[in-house]
Protein backbone atom coordinates (compact mmCIF):
# COMPACT_ATOMS: atom_id res chain seq x y z
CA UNK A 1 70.75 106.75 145.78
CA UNK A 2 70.91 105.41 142.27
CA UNK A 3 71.26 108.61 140.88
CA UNK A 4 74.32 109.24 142.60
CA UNK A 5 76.16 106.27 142.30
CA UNK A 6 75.32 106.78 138.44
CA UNK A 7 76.37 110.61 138.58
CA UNK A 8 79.46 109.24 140.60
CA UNK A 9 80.73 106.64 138.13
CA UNK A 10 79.94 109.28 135.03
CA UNK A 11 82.78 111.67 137.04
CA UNK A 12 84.89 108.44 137.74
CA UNK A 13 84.99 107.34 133.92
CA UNK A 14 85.17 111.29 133.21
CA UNK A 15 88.41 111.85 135.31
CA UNK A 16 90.15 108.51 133.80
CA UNK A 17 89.66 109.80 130.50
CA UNK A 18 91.06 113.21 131.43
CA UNK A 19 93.84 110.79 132.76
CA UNK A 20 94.30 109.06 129.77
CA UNK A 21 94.27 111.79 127.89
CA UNK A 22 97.41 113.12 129.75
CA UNK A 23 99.40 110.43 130.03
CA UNK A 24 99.17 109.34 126.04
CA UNK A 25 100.20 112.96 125.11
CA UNK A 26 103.57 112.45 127.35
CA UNK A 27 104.53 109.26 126.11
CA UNK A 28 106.55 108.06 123.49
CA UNK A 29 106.10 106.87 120.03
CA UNK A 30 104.91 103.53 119.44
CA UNK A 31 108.13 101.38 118.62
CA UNK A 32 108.19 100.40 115.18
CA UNK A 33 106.50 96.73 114.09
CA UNK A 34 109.03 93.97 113.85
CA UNK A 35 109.58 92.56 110.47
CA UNK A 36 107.86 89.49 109.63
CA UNK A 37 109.29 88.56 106.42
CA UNK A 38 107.59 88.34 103.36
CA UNK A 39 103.95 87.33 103.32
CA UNK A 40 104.22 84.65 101.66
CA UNK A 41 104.10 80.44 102.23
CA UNK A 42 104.86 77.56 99.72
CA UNK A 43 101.43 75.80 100.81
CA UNK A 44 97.49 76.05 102.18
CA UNK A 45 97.98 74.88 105.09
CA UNK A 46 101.21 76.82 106.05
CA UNK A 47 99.40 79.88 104.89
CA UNK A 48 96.87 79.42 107.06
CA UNK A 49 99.02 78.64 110.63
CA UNK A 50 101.15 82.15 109.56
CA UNK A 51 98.07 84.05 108.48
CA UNK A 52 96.38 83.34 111.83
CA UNK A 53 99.68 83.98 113.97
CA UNK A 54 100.64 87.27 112.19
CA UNK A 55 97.27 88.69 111.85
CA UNK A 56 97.86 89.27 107.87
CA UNK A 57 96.90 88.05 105.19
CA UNK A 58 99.80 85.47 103.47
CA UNK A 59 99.79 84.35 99.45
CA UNK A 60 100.08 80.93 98.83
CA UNK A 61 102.94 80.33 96.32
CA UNK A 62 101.39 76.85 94.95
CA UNK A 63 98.30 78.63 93.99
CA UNK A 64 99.96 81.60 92.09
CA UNK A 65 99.35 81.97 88.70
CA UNK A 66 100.11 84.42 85.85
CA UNK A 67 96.82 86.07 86.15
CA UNK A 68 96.18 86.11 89.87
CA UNK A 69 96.65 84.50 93.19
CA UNK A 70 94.75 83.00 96.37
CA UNK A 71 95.77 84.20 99.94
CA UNK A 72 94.93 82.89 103.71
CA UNK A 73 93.56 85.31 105.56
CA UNK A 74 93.76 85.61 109.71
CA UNK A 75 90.25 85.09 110.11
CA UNK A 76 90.26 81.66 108.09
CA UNK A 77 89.03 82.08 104.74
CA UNK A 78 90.78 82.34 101.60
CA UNK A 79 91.00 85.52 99.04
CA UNK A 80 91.32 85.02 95.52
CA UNK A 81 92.56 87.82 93.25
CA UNK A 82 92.06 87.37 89.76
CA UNK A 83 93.14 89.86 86.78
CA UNK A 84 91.98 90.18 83.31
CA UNK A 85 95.51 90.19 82.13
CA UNK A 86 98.76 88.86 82.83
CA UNK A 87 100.22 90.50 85.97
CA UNK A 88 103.57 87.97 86.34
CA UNK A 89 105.46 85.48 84.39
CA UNK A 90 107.47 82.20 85.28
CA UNK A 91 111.05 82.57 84.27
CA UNK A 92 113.22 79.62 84.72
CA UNK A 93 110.93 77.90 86.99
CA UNK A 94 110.11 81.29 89.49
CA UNK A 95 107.36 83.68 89.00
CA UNK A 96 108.63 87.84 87.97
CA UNK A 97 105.85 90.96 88.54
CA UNK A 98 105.39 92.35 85.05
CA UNK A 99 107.39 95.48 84.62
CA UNK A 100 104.58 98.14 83.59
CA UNK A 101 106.64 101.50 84.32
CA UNK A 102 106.68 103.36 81.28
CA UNK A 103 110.46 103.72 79.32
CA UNK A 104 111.57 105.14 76.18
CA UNK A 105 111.05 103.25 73.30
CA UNK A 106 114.17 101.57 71.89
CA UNK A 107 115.88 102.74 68.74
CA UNK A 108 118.99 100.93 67.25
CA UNK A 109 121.68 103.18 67.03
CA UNK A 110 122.21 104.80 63.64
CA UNK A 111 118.16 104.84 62.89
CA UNK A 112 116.01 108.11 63.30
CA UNK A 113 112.66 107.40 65.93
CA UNK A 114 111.96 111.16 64.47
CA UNK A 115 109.51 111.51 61.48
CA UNK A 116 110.76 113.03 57.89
């Protein structure tokens, strides 16, 4: 007897795979997420509350430096990212990513970059 009702609930679970199987192939794509806003809160504590009701990690502004940053994460701990170089600076009182893209070096106009 306990064979079958084992055997039986193998088939059952085996059919409403089958099932699911089906049905996720015929419906639609998965609407798109809705836009939090920027991952980001002035404070710890404000961090934290966003962190744990968006399920993502959020930076805490106050504790942003030039050469890192600490963030809340969902779970309740903090992360702290550190660089060995200067990744931002603070002009006029707000913090700017450093531009690293690669430009052309500047020449004043009239002078030759070109060696003689």
């Amino acid at each position: 007897m306990l064979v079958l009702a084992l055997t039986g609930g193998f088939a059952a679970a085996a059919n409403y795979e089958a099932q699911a199987e089906t049905e996720s192939v015929s419906t639609s794509a998965v609407p798109p997420a809705p836009d939090l806003g920027p991952a980001e809160a002035a404070n710890e504590s404000e961090a934290r509350i966003l962190a744990q009701m968006q399920g993502r990690r959020i930076e805490i502004l106050s504790r942003r430096t030039a050469t890192g940053g600490v963030w809340a994460d969902p779970e309740g701990s903090l992360t702290t990212e550190a660089y060995p170089a200067p990744i931002r600076v603070k002009e006029n009182g707000a913090w700017k990513d450093i531009d690293t893209t690669p430009s052309r070096r500047y020449s004043p106009a009239g002078s030759s970059s070109a060696p003689s």
